[in-house]
C-alpha atoms as a PDB file:
ATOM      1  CA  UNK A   1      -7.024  -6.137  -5.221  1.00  0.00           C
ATOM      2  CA  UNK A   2      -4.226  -7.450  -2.624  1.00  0.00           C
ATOM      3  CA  UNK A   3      -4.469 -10.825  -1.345  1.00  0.00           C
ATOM      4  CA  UNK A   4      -2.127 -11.581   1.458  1.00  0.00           C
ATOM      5  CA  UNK A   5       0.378 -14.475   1.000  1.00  0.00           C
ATOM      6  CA  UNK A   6      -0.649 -17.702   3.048  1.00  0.00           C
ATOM      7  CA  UNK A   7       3.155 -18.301   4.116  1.00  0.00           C
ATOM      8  CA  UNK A   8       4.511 -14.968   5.360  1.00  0.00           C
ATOM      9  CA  UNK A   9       4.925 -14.164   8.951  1.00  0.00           C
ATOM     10  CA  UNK A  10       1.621 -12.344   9.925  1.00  0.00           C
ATOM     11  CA  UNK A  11       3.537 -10.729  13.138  1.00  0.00           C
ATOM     12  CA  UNK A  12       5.772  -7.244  13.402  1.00  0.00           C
ATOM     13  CA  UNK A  13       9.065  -8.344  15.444  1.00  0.00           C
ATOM     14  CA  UNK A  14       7.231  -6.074  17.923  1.00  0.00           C
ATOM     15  CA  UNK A  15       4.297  -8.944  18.151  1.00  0.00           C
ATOM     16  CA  UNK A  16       1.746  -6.676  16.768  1.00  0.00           C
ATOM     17  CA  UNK A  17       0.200  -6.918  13.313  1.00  0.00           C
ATOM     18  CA  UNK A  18       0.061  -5.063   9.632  1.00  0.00           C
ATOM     19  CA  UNK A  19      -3.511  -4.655   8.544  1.00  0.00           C
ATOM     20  CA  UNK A  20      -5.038  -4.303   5.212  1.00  0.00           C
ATOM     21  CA  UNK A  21      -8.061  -2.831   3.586  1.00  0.00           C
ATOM     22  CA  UNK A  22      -8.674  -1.830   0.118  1.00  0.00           C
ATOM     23  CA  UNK A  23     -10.602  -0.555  -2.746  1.00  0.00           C
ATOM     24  CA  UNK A  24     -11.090  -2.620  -6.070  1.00  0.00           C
ATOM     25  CA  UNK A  25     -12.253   0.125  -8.787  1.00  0.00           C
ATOM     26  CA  UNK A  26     -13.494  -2.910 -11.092  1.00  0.00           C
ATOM     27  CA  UNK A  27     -15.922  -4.194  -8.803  1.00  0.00           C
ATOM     28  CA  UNK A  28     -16.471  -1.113  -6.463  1.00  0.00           C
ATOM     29  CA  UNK A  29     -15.881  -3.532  -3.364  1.00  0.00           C
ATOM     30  CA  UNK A  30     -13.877  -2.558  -0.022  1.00  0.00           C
ATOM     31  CA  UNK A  31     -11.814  -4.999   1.688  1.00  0.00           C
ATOM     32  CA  UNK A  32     -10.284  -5.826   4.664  1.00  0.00           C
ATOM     33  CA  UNK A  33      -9.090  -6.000   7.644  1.00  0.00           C
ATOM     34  CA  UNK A  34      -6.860  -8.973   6.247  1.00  0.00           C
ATOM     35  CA  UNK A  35      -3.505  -9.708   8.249  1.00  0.00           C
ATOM     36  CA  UNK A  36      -0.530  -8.732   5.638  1.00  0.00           C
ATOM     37  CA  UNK A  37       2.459 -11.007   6.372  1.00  0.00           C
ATOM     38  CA  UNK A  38       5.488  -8.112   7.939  1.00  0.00           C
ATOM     39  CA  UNK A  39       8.025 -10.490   7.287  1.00  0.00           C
ATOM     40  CA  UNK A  40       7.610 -11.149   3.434  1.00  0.00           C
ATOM     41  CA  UNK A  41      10.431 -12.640   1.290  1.00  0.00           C
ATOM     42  CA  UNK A  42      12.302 -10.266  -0.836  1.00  0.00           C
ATOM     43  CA  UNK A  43      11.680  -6.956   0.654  1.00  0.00           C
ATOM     44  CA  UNK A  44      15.154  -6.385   1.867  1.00  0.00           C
ATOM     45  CA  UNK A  45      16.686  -4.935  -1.726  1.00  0.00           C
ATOM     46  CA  UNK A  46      13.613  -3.254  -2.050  1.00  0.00           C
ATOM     47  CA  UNK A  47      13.937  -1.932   1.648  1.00  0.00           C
ATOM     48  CA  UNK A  48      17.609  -0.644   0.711  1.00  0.00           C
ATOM     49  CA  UNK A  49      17.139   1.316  -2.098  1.00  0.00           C
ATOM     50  CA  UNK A  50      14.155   3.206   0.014  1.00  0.00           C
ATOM     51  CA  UNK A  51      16.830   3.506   2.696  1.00  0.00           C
ATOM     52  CA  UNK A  52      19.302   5.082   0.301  1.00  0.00           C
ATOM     53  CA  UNK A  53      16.993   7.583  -1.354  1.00  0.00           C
ATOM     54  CA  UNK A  54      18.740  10.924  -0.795  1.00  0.00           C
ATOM     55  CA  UNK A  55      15.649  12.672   0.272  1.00  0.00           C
ATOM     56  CA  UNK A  56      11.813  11.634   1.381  1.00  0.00           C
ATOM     57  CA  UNK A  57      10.709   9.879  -1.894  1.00  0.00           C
ATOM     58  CA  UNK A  58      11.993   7.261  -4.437  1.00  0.00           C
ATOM     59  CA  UNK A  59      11.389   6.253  -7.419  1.00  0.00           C
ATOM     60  CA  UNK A  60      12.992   2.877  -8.928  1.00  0.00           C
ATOM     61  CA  UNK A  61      11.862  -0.592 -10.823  1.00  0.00           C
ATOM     62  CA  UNK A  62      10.310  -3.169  -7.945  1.00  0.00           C
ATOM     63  CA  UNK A  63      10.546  -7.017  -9.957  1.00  0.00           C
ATOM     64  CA  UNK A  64       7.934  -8.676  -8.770  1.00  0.00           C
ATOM     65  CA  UNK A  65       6.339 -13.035  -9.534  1.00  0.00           C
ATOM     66  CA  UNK A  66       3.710 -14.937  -8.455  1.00  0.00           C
ATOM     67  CA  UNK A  67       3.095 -18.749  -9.379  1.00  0.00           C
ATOM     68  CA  UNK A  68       6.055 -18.317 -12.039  1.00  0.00           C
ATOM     69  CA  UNK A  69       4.992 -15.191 -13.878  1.00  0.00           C
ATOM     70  CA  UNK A  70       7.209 -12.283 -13.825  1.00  0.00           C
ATOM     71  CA  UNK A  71       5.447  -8.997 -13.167  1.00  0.00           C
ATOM     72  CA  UNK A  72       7.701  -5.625 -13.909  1.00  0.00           C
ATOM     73  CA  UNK A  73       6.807  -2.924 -11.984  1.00  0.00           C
ATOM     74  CA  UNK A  74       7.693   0.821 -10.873  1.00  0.00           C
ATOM     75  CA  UNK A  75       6.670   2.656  -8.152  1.00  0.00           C
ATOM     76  CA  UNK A  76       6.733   6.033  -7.006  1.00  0.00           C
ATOM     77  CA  UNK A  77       7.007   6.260  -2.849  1.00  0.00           C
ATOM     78  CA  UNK A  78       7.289   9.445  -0.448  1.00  0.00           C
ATOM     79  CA  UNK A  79       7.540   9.283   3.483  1.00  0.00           C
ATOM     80  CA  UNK A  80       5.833  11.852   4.663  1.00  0.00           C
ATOM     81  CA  UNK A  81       5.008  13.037   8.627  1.00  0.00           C
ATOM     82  CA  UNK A  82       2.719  10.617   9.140  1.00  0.00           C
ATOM     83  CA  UNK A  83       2.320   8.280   6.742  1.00  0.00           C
ATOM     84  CA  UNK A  84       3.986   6.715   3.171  1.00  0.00           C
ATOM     85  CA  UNK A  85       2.353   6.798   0.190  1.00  0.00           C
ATOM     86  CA  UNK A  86       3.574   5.260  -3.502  1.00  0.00           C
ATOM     87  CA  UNK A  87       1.999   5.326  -6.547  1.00  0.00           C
ATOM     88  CA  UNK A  88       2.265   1.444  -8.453  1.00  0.00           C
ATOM     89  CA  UNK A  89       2.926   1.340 -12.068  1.00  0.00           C
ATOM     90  CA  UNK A  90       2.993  -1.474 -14.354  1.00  0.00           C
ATOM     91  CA  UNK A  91       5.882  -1.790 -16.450  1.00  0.00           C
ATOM     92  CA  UNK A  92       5.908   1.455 -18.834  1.00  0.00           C
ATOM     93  CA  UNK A  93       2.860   2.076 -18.032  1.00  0.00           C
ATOM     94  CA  UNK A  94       1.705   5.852 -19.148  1.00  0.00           C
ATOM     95  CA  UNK A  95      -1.893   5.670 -18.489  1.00  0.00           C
ATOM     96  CA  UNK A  96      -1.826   6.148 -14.381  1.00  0.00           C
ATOM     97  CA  UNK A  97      -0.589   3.672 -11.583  1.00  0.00           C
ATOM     98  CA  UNK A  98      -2.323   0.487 -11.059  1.00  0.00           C
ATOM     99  CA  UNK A  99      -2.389   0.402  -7.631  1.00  0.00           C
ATOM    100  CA  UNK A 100      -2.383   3.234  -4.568  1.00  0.00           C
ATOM    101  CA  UNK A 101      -1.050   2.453  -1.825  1.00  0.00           C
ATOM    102  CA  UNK A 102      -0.708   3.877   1.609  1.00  0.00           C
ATOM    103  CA  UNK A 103       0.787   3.034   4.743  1.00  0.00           C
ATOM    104  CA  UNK A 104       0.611   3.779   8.204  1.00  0.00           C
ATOM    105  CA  UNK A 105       3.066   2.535  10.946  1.00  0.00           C
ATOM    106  CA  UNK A 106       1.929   1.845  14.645  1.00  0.00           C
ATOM    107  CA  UNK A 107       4.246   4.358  15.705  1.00  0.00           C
ATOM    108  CA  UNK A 108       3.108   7.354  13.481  1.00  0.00           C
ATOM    109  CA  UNK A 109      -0.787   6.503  13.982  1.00  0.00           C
ATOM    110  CA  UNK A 110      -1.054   9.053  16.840  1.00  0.00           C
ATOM    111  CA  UNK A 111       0.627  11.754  14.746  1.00  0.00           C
ATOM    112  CA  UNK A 112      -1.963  11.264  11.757  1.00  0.00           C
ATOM    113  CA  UNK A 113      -3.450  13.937  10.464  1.00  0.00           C
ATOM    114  CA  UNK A 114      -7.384  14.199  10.895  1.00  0.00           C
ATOM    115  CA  UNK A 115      -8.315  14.713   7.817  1.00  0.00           C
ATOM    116  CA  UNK A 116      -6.540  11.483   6.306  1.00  0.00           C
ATOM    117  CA  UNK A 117      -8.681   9.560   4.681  1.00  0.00           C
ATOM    118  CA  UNK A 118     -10.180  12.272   3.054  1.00  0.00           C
ATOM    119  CA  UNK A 119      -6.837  13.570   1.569  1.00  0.00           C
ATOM    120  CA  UNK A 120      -6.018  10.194   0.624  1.00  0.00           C
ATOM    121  CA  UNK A 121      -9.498   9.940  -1.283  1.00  0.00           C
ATOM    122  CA  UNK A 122      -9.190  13.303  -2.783  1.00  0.00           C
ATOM    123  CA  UNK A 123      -5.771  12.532  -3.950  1.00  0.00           C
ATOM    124  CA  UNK A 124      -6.840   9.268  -5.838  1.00  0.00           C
ATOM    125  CA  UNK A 125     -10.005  10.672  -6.910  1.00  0.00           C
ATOM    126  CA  UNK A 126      -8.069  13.799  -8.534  1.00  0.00           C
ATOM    127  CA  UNK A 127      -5.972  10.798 -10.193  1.00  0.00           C
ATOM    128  CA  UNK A 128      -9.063   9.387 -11.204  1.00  0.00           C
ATOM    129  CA  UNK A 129      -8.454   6.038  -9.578  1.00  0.00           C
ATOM    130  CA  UNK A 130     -11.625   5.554  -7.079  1.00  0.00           C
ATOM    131  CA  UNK A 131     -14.566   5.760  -9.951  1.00  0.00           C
ATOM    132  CA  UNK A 132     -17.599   7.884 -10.464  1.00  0.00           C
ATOM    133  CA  UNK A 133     -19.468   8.235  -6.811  1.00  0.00           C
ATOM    134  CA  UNK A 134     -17.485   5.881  -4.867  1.00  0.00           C
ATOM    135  CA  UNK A 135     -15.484   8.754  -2.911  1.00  0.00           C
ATOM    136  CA  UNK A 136     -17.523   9.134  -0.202  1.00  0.00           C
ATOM    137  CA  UNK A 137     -17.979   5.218   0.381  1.00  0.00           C
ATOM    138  CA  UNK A 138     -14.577   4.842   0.506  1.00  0.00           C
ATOM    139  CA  UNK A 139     -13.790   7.709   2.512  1.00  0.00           C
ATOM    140  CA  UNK A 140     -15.779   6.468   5.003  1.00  0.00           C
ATOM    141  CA  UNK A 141     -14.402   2.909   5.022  1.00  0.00           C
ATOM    142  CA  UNK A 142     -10.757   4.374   5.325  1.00  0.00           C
ATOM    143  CA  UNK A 143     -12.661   5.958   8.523  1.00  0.00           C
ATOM    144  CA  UNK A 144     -14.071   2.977   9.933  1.00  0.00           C
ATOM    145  CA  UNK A 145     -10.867   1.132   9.320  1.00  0.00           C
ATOM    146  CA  UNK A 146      -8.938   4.385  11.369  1.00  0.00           C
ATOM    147  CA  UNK A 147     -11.344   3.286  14.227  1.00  0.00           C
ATOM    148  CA  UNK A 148     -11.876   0.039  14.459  1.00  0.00           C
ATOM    149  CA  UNK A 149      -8.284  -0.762  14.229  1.00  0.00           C
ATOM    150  CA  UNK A 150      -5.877  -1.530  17.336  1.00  0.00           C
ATOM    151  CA  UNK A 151      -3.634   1.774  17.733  1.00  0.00           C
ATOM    152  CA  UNK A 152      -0.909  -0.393  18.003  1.00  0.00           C
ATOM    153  CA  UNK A 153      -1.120  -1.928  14.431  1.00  0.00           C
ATOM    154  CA  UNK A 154       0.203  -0.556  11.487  1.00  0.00           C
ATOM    155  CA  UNK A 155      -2.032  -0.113   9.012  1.00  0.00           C
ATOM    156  CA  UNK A 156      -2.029  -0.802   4.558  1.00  0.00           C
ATOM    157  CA  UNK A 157      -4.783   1.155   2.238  1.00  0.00           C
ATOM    158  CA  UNK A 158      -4.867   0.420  -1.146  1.00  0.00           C
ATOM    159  CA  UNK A 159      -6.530   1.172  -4.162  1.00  0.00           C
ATOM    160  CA  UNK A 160      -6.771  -0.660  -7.102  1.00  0.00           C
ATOM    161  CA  UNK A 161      -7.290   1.202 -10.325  1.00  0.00           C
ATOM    162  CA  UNK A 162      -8.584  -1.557 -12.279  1.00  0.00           C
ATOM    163  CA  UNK A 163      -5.758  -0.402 -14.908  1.00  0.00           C
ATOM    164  CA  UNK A 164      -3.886  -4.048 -14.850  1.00  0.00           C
ATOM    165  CA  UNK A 165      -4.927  -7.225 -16.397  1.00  0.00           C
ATOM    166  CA  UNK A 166      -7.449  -8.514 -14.166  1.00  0.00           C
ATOM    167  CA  UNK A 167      -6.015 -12.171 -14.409  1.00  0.00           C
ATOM    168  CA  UNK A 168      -2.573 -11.386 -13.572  1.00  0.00           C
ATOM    169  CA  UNK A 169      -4.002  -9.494 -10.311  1.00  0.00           C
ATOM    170  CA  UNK A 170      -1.906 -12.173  -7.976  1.00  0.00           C
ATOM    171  CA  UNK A 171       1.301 -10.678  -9.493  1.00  0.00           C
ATOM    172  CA  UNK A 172      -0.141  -7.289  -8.810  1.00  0.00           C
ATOM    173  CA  UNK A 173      -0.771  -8.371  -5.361  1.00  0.00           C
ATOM    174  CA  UNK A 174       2.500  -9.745  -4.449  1.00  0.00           C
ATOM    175  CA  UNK A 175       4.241  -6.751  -5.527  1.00  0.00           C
ATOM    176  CA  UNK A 176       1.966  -4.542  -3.625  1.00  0.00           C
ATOM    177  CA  UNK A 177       3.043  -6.274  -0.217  1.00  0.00           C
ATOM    178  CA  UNK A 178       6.220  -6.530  -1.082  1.00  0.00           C
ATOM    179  CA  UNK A 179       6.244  -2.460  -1.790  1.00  0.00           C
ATOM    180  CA  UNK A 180       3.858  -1.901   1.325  1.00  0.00           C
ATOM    181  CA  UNK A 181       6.507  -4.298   3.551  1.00  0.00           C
ATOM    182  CA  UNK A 182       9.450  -2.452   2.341  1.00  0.00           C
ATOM    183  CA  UNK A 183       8.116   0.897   3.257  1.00  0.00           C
ATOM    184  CA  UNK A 184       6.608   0.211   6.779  1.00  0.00           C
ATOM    185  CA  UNK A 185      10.418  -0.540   7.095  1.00  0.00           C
ATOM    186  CA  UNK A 186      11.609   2.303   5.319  1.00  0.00           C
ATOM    187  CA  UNK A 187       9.705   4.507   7.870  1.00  0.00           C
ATOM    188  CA  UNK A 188       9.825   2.693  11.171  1.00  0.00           C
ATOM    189  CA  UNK A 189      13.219   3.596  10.502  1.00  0.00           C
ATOM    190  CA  UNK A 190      13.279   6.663   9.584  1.00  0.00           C
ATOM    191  CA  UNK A 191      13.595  10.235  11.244  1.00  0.00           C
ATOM    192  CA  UNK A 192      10.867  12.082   9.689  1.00  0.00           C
END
């Protein structure tokens, strides 16, 4: 489960926010909306080797700490047409990602596809990250979120696969934002 940083700078250089929701497979609890901080430290190397990727996806080690304990991570990230999407693995990791993450910037919300959230849930349910019966539930929180959401706000889904260490979750956090940051950048910029 994400936990926004207290510090970070809650505000897009535009003025408008990045909002959060998610889905903790442990506990089978949604999340969210939380304000995630758009101007978190140490997303610019991150940010640059997204930028560099020769084609619409990347793939690359993302170093991550929180209160002094080093977290080792990988992640697996594609822009697509109207969203990003990465998959979060810890360290060598071989039995699935720990975290799913998706996000949406303010200036690709009116260009996303209708039937988002339920791709999205299909996708991690076909990974087996959402749990027995929860796919509807969180399809329709991904929904709710979609609507009750300023258009002008970018927007952060994740899902947390309950595959890391549940007391080192704060690491797992950090690098989360730091990956979702990164790639609200990464396509902002972009030309997709």
């Amino acid at each position: 489960m994400v936990v926004p940083r207290q510090n970070a700078d809650k505000r897009r250089p535009d003025g408008h926010t990045v909002q959060l929701y998610g889905w903790d497979s442990r506990s089978h609890s949604w999340h969210g909306p939380n304000e995630l901080g758009h101007g978190s430290t140490g997303t610019q190397k991150l940010y640059e080797a997204l930028r560099g990727a020769p084609g619409q996806s990347w793939y690359g080690p993302v170093n991550c700490s929180a209160s002094g304990e080093p977290g080792r991570f990988f992640a697996l990230a594609h822009a697509l047409r109207d969203c990003g999407v990465a998959m979060v693995y810890c360290d060598e990791s071989k039995s699935g990602p720990a975290e799913i993450v998706t996000v949406i910037p303010a200036e690709q919300r009116a260009r996303l596809r209708p039937e988002f959230a339920f791709e999205f849930v299909a996708f991690a349910g076909f990974l087996g990250s959402i749990g027995t019966g929860a796919d509807m539930a969180v399809n329709d929180c991904i929904e709710a979120a979609l609507a009750e959401t300023a258009q002008d706000d970018s927007l952060v889904f994740s899902i947390s696969t309950g595959l890391w260490v549940s007391d080192l979750d704060h690491v797992l956090s950090r690098c989360v934002e730091k990956i979702a940051i990164a790639m609200l950048r990464w396509l902002e910029h972009s030309k997709i």
